[in-house]
N, C-alpha and C. Protein backbone atom coordinates (compact mmCIF):
# COMPACT_ATOMS: atom_id res chain seq x y z
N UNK A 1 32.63 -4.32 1.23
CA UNK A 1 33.13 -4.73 2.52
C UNK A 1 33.64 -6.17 2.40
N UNK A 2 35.05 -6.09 3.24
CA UNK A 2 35.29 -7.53 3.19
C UNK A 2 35.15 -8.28 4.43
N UNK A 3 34.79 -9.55 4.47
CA UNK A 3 34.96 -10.42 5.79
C UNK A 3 35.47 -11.61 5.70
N UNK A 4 36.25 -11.93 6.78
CA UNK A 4 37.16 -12.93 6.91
C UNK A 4 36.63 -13.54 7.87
N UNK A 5 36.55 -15.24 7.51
CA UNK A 5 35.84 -16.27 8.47
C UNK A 5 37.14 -17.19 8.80
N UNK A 6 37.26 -17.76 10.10
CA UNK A 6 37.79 -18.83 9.99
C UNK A 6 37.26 -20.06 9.32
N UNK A 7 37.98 -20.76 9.04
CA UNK A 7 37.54 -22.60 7.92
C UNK A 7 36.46 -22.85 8.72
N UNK A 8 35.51 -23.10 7.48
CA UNK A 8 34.68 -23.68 8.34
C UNK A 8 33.46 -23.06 9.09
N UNK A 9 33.33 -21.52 9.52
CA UNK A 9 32.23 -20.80 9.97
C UNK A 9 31.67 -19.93 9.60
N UNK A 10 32.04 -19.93 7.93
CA UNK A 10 31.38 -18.65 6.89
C UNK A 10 29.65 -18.78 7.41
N UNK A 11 28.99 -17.83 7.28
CA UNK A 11 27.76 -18.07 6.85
C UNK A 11 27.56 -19.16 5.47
N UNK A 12 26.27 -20.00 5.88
CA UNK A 12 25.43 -20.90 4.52
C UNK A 12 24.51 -20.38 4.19
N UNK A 13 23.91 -19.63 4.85
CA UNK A 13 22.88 -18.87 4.33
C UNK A 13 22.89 -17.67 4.42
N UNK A 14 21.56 -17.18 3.79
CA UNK A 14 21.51 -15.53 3.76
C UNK A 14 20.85 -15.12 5.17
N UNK A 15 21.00 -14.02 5.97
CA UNK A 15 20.37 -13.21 7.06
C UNK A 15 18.81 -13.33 6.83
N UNK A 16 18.06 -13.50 7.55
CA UNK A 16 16.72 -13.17 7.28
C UNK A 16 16.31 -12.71 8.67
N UNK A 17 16.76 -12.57 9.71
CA UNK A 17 16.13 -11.57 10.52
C UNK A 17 16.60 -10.10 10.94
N UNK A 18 17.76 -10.10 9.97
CA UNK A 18 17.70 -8.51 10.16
C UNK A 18 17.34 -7.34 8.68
N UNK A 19 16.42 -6.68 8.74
CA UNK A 19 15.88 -6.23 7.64
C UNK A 19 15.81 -4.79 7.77
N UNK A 20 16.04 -4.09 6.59
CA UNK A 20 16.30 -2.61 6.35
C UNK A 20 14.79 -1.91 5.81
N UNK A 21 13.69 -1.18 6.43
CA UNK A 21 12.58 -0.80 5.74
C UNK A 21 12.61 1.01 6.21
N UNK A 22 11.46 1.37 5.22
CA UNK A 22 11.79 2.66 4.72
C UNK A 22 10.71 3.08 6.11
N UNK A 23 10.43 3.91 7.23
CA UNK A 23 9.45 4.00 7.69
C UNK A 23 8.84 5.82 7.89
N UNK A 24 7.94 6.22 7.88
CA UNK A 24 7.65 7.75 8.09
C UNK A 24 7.78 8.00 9.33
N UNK A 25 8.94 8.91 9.67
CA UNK A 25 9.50 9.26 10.81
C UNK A 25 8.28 9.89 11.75
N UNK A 26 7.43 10.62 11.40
CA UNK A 26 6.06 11.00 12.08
C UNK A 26 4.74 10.22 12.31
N UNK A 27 5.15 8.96 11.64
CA UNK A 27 3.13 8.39 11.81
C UNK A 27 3.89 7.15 12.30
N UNK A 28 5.40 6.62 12.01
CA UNK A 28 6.42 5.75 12.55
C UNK A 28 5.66 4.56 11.31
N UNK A 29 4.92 4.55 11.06
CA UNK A 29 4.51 3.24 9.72
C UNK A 29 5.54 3.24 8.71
N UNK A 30 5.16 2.36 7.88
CA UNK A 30 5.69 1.51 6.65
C UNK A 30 6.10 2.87 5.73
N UNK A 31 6.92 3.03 5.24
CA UNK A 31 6.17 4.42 3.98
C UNK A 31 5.88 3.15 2.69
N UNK A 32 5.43 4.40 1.90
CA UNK A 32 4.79 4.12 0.48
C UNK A 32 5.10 4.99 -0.63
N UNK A 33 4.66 4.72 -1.37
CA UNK A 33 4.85 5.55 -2.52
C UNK A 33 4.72 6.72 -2.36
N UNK A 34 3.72 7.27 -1.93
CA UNK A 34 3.35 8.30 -1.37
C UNK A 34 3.73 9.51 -0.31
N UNK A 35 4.38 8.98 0.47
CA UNK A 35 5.21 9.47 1.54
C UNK A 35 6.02 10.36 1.06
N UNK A 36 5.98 11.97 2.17
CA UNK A 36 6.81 12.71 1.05
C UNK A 36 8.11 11.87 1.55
N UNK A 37 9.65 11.89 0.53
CA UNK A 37 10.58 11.67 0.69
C UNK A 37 11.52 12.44 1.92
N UNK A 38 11.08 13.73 1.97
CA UNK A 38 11.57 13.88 3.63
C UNK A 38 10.94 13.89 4.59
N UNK A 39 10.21 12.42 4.89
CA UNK A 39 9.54 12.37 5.89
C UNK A 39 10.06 10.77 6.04
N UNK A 40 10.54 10.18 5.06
CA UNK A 40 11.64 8.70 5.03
C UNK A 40 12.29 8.81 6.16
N UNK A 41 12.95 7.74 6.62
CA UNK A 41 13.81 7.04 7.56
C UNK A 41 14.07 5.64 6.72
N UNK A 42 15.39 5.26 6.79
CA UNK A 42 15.56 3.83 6.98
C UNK A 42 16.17 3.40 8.03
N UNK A 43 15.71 2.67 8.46
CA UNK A 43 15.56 1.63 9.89
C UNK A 43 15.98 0.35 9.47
N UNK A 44 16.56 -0.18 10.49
CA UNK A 44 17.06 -1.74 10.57
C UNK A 44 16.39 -2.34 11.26
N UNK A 45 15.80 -3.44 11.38
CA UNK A 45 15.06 -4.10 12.92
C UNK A 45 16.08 -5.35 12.73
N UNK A 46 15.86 -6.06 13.92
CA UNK A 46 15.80 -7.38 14.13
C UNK A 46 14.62 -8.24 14.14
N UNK A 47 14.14 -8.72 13.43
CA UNK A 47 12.51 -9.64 13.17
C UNK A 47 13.28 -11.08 13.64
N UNK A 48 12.74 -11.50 14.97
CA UNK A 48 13.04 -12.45 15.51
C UNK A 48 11.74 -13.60 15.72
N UNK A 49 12.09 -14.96 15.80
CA UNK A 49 10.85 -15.57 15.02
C UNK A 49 10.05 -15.76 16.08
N UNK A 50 9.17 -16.26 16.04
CA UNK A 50 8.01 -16.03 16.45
C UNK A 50 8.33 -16.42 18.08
N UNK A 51 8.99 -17.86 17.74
CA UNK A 51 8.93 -18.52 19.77
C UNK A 51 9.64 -17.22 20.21
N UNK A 52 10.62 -16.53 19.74
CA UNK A 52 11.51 -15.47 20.24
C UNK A 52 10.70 -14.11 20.84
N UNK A 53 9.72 -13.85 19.69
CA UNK A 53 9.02 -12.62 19.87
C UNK A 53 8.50 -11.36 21.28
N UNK A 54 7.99 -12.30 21.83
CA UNK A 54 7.58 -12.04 22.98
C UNK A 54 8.78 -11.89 24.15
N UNK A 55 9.71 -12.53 23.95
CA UNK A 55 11.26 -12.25 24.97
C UNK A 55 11.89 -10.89 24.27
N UNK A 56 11.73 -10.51 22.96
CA UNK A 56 12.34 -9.49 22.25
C UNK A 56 11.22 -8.05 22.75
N UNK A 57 10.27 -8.36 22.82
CA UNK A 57 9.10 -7.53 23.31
C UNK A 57 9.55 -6.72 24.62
N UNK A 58 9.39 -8.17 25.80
CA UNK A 58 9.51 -7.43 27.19
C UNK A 58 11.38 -7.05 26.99
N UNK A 59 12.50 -7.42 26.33
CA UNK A 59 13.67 -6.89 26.75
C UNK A 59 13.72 -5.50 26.10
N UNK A 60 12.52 -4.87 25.48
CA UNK A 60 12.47 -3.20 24.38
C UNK A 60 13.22 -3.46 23.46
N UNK A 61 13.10 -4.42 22.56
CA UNK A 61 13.47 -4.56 21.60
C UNK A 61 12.86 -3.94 20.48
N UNK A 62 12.68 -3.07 19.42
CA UNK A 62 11.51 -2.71 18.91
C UNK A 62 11.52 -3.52 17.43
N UNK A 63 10.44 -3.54 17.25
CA UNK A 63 10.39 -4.34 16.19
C UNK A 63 9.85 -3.27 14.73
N UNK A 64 10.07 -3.88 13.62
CA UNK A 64 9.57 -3.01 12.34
C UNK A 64 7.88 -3.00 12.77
N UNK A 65 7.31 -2.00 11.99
CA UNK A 65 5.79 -1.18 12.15
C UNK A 65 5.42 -2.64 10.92
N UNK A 66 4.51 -2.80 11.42
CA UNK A 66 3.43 -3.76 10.18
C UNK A 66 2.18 -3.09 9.26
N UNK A 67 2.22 -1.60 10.15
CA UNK A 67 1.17 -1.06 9.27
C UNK A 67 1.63 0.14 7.82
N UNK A 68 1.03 0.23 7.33
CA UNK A 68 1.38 1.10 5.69
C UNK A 68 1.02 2.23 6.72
N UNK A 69 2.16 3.52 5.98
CA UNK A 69 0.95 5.01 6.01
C UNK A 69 0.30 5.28 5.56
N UNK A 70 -0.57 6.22 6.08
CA UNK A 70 -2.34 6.15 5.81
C UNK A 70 -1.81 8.00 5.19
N UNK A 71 -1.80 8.03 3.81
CA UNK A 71 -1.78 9.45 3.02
C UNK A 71 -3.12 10.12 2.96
N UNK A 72 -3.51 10.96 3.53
CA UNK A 72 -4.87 11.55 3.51
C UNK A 72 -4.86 12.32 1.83
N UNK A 73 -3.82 13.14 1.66
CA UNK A 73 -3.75 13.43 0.46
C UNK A 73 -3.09 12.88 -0.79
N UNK A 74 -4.37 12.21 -1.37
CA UNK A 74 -4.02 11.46 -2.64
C UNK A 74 -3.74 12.17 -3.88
N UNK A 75 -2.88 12.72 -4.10
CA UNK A 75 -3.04 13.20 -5.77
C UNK A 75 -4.24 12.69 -6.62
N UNK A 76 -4.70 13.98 -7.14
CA UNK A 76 -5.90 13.42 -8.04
C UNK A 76 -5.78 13.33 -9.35
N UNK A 77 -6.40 12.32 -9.93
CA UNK A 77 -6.42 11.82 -11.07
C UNK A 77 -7.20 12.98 -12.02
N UNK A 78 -6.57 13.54 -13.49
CA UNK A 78 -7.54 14.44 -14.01
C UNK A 78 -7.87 13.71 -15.64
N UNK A 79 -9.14 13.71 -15.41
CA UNK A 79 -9.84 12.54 -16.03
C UNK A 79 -9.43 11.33 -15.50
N UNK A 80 -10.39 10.32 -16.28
CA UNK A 80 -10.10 9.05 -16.23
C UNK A 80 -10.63 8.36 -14.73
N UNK A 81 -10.11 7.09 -13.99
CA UNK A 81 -11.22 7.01 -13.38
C UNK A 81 -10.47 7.00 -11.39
N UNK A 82 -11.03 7.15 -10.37
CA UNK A 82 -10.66 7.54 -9.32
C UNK A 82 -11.60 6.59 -8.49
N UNK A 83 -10.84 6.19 -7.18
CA UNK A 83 -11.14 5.13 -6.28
C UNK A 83 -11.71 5.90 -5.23
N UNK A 84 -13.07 6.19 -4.73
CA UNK A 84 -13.10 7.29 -3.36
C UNK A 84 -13.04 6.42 -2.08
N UNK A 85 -13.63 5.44 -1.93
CA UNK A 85 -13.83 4.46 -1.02
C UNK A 85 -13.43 3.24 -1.41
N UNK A 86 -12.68 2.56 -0.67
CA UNK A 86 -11.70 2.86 0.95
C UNK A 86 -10.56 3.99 0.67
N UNK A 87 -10.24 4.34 1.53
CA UNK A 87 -8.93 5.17 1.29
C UNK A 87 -7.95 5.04 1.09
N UNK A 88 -6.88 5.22 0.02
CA UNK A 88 -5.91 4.39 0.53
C UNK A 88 -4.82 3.92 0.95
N UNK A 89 -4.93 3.16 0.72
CA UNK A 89 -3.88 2.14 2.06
C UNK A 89 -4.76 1.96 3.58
N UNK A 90 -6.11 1.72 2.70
CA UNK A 90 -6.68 1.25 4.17
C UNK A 90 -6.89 -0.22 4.26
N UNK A 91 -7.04 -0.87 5.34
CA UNK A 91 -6.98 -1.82 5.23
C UNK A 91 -8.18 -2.50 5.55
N UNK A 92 -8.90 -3.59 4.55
CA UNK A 92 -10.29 -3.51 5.08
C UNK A 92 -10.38 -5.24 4.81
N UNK A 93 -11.54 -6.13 5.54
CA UNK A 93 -11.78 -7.64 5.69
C UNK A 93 -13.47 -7.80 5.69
N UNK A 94 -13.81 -8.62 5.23
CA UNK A 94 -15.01 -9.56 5.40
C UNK A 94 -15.71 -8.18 4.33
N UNK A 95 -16.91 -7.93 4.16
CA UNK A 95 -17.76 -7.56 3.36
C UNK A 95 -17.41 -6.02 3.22
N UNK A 96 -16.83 -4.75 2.24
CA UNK A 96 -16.88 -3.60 1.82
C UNK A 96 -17.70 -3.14 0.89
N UNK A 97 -17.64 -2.13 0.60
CA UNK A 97 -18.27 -1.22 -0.59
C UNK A 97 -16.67 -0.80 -1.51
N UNK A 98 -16.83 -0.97 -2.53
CA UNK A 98 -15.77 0.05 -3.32
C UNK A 98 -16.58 1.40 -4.12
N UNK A 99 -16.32 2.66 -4.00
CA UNK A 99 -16.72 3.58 -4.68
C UNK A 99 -15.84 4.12 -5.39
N UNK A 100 -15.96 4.83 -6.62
CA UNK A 100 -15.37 5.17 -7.80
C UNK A 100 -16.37 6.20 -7.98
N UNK A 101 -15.50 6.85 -9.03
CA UNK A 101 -15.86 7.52 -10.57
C UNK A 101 -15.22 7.26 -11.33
N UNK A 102 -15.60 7.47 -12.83
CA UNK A 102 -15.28 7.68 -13.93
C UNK A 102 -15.72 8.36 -15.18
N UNK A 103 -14.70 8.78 -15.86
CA UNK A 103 -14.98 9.54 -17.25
C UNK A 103 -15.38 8.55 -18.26
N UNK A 104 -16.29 8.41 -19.19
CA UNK A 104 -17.19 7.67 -20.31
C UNK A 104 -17.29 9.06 -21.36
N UNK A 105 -17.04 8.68 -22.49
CA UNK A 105 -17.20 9.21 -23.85
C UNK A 105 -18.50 8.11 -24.28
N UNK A 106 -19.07 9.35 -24.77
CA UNK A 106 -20.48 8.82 -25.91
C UNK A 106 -20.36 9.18 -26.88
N UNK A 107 -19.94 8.66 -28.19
CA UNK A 107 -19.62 8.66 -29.43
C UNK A 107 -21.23 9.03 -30.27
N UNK A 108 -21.33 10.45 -30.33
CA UNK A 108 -22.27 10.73 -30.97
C UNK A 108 -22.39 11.66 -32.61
N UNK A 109 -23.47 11.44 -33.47
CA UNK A 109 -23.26 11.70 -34.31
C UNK A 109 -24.11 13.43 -34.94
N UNK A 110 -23.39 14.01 -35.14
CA UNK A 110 -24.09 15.28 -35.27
C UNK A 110 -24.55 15.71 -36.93
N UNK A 111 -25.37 15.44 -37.65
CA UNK A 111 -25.13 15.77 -39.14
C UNK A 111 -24.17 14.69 -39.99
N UNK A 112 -22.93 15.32 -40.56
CA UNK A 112 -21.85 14.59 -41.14
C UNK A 112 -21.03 14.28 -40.41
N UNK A 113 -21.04 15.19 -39.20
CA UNK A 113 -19.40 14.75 -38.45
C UNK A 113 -20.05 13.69 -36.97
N UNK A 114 -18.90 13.46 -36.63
CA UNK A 114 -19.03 12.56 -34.99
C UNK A 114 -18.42 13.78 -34.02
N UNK A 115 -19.03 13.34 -32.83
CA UNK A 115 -18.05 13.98 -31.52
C UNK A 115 -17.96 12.84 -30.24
N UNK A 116 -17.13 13.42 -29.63
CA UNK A 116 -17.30 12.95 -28.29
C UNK A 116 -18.02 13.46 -27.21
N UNK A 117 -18.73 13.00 -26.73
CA UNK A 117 -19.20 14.11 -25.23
C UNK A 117 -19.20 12.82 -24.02
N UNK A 118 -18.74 14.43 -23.25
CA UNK A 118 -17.77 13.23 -21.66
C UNK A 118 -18.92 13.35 -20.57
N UNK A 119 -19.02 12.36 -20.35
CA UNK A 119 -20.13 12.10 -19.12
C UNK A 119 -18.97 11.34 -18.26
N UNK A 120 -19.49 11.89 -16.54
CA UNK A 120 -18.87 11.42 -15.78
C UNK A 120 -20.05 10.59 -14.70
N UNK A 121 -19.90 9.10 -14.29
CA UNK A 121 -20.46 8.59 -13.85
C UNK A 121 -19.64 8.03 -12.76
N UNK A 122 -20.94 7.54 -11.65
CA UNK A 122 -20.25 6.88 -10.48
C UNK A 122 -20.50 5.61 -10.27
N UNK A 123 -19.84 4.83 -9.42
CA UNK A 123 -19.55 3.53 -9.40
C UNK A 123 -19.30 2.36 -8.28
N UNK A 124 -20.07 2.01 -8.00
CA UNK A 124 -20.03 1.24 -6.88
C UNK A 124 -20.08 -0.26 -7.20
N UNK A 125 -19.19 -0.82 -5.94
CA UNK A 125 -19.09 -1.98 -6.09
C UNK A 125 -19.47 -3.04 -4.56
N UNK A 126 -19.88 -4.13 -4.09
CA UNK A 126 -20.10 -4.76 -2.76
C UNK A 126 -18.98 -6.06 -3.07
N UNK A 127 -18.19 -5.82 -2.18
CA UNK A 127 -17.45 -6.73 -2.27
C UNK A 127 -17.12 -7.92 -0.77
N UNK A 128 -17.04 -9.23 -1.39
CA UNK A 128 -16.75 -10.29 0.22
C UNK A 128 -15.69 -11.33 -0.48
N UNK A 129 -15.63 -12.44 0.67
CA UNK A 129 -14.93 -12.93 0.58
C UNK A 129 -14.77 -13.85 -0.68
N UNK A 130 -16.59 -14.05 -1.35
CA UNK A 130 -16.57 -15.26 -2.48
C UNK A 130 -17.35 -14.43 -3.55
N UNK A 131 -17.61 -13.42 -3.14
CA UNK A 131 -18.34 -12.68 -4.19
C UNK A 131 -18.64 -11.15 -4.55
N UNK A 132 -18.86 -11.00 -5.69
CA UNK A 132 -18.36 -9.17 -6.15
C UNK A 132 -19.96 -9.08 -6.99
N UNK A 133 -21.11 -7.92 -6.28
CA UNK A 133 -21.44 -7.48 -7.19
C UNK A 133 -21.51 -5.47 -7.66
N UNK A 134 -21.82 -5.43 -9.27
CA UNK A 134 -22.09 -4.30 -9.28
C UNK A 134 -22.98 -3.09 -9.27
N UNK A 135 -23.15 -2.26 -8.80
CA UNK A 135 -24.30 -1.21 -9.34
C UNK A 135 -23.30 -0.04 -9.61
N UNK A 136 -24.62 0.64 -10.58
CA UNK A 136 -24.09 2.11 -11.13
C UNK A 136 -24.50 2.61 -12.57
């Protein structure tokens, strides 16, 4: 596309309040990776700054979604290790739990030869703002 300015009134800068995001036409959120692809939209907003906000509000202006979609169905991981708690794309503050599993090989020795044998263990974690500990 071309555009023609008169002298003098090109844009100096780049646009920053009008922005193009991908959103799920049914939950109206953010999409993600996850999102099936025909359930996409791209949307334009106007993100107007903050003193503005509230005049863009009451005139129905709508603004872009701030929240992610929430995918109930995660593809599962086969082997190897898997996040159960939080869910995700959830969004969580001040003190959580993280829960897991994972697959562990024990390198054992039988006679002359070695094997592997797969133990699957679980995994928890307490997590805050200054500190992480583990059990499991």
């Amino acid at each position: 596309m071309r555009e023609w300015f008169a002298a003098g009134t090109a844009p100096a800068t780049t646009d920053t309040m009008t922005r193009e995001v991908a959103v799920n036409r049914e939950t109206e959120r953010l999409a993600t990776i996850l999102t099936p692809a025909n359930l996409i939209e791209r949307r334009v907003y106007t993100v107007y700054p903050l003193e503005a906000a509230a005049w863009a509000a009451e005139q129905g202006i709508p603004a872009p979604p701030t929240e992610y979609d929430t995918i109930r169905r995660v593809p599962a991981r086969v082997g190897g290790a898997a996040v159960v708690s939080p869910e995700a794309w959830s969004v969580v503050s001040g003190q959580w739990s993280v829960v897991g599993s994972a697959d562990v090989y024990k390198r054992q020795a039988s006679g002359s030869a070695s094997s592997c044998r797969k133990r699957s263990v679980t995994l928890s974690w307490m997590i805050s703002d200054c500190e992480t500990t583990s059990a499991g």
